[in-house]
Protein backbone atom coordinates (compact mmCIF):
# COMPACT_ATOMS: atom_id res chain seq x y z
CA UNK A 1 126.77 7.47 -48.48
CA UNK A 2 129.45 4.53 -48.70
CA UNK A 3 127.74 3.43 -51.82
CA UNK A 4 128.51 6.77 -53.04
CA UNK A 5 131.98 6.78 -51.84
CA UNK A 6 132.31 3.66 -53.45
CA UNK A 7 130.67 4.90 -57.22
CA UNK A 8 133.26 7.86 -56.75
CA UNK A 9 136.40 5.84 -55.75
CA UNK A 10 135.56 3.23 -58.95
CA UNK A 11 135.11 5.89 -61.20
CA UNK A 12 138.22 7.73 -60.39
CA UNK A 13 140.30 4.51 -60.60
CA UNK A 14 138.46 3.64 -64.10
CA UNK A 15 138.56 7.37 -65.51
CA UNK A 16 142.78 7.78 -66.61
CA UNK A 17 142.79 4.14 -67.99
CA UNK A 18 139.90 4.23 -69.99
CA UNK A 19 140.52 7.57 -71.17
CA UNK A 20 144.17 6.10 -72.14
CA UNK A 21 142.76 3.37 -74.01
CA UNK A 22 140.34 5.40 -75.83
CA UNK A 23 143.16 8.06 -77.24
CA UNK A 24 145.77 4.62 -77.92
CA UNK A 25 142.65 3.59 -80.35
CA UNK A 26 141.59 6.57 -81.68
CA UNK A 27 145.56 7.56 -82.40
CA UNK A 28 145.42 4.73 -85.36
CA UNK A 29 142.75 6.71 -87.10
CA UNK A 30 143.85 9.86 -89.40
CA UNK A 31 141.22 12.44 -88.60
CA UNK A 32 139.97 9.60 -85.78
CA UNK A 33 136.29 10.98 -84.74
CA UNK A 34 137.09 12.04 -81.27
CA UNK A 35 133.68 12.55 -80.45
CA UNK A 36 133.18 8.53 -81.06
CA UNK A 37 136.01 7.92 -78.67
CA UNK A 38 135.25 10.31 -76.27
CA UNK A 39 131.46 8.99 -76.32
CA UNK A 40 132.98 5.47 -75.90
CA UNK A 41 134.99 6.49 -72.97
CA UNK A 42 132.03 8.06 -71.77
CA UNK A 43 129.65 4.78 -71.94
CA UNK A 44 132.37 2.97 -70.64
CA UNK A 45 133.02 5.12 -67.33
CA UNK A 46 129.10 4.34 -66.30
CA UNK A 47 130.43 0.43 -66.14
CA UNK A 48 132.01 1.75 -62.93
CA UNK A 49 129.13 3.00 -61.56
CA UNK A 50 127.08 -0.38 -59.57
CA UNK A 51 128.30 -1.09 -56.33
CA UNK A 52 128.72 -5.30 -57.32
CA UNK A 53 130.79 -6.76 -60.34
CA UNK A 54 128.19 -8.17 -61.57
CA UNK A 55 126.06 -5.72 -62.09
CA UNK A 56 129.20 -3.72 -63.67
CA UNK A 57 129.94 -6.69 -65.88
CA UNK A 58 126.01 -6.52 -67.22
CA UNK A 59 126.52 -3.37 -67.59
CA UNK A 60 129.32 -3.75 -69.58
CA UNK A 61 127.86 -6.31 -71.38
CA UNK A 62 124.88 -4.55 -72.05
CA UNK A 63 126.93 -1.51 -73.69
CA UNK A 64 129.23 -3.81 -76.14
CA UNK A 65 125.91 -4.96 -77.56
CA UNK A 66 124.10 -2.18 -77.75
CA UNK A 67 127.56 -0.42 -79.29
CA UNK A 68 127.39 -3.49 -81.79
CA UNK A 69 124.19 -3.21 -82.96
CA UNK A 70 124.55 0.77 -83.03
CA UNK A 71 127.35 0.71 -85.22
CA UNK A 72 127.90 -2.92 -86.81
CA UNK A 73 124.05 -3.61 -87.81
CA UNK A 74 121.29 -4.81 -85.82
CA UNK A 75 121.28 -8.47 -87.74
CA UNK A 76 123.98 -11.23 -86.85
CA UNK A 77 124.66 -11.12 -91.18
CA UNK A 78 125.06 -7.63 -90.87
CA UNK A 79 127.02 -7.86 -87.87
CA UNK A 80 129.09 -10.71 -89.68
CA UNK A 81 129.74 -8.92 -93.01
CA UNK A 82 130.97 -6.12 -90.89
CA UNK A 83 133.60 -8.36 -88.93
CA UNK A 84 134.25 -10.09 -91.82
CA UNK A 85 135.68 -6.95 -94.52
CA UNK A 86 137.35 -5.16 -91.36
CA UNK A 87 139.08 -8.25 -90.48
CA UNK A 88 140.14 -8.39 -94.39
CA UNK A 89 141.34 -5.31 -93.89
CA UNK A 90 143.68 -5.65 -90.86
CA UNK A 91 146.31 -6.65 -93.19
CA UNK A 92 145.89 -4.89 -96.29
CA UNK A 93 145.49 -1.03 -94.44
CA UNK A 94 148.19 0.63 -93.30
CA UNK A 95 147.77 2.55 -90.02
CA UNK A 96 146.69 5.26 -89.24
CA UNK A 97 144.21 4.17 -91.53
CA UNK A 98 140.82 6.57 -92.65
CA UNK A 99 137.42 5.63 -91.65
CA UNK A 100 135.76 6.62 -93.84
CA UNK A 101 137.82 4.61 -96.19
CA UNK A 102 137.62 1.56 -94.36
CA UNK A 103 134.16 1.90 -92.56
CA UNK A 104 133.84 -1.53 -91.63
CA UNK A 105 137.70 -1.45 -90.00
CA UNK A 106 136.83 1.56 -88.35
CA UNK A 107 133.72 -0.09 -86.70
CA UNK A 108 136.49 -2.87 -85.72
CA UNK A 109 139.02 -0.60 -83.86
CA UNK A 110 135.53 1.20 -82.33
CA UNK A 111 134.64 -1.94 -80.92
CA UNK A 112 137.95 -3.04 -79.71
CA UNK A 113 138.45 -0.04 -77.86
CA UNK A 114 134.86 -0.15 -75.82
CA UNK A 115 135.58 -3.79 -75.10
CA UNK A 116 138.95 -2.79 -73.45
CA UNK A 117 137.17 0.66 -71.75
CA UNK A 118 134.48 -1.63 -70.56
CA UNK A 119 136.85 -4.15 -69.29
CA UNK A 120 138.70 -1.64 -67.65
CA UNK A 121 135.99 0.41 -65.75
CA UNK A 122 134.30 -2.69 -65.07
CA UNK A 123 137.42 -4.02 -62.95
CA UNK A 124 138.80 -0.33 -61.72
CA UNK A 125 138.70 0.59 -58.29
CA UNK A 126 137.58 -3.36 -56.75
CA UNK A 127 140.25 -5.37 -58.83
CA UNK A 128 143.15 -3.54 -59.48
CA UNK A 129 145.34 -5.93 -60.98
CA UNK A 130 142.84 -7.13 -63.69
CA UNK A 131 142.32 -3.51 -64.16
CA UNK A 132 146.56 -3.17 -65.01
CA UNK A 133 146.43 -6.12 -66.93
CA UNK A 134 143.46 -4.66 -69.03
CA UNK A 135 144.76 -1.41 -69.28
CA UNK A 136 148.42 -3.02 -70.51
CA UNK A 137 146.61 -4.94 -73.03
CA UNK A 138 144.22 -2.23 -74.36
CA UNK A 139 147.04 0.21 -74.55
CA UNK A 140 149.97 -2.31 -75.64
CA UNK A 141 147.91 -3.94 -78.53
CA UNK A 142 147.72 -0.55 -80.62
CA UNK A 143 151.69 0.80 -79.61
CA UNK A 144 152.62 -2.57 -81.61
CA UNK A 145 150.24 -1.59 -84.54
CA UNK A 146 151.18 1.84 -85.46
CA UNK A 147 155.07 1.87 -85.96
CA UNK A 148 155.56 5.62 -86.27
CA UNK A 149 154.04 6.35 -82.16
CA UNK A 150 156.31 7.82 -79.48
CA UNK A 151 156.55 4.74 -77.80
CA UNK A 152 158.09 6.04 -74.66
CA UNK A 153 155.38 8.78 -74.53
CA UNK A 154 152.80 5.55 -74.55
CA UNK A 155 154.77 3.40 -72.40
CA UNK A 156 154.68 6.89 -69.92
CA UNK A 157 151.08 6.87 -70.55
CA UNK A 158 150.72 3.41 -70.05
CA UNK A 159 152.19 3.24 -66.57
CA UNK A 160 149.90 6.61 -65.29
CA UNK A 161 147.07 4.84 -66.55
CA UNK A 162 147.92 1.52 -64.67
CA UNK A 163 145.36 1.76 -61.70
């Protein structure tokens, strides 16, 4: 029953960040795939889930590579190429920017945001100020990107999300 106790405590810690980070990386997409997000959000809450951090940070672990190989190619060239153009086109796109556009920068910002969910969940609930830092970091990182976001609404956002 603790253990329990314990699942339910981590995941209610982990659920308002990573949902927070999820919508701060989906806002730089126009016509962002919500159900990608919210299916990112999802995978990442089940980090917070095991009762030890290591087993959460296998988990988590676990989930960016399977998320990798789901979406960036299930060879380390494809996985490369992928990295590579997206990372071309940090500078040359504009946010929001369109995925299906930019496919490969898309796949980028998908990625980004489960590392940060993962990260998040994965330290919610047992470390709470690696959680905050996460959670300032995964949020902060796209406010400075897109220059036409409420920032006060975000920085609002940011703080309820701090666990």
């Amino acid at each position: 029953m603790a253990s329990a106790r314990g699942a339910g405590r981590r995941l209610l810690a982990a659920a308002l960040p990573v949902a927070a980070i999820s919508f701060a990386w989906g806002s730089l997409e126009v016509d962002a795939r919500t159900g990608a997000f919210a299916g990112i959000a999802a995978l990442a809450l089940l980090t917070a889930v095991p009762a030890r951090m290591a087993a959460r940070i296998a988990v988590a672990l676990g989930t960016l590579v399977g998320l990798t190989l789901l979406v960036a190619g299930t060879t380390a060239h494809e996985v490369r190429r992928v990295a590579d153009r997206g990372l071309s086109d940090i500078y040359a796109v504009a946010p929001p920017l369109v995925p299906k556009d930019h496919r490969e920068l898309h796949v980028l910002v998908l990625l980004t945001a489960a590392a940060f969910c993962l990260a998040a969940a994965a330290t919610a609930g047992t470390r709470p100020f690696v959680a905050a830092a996460v959670t300032a970091a995964g949020l902060g990182w796209p406010a400075t990107v897109l220059p036409a976001r409420n920032t006060l609404a975000m920085g609002v956002l940011g703080l309820l999300a701090a666990p």
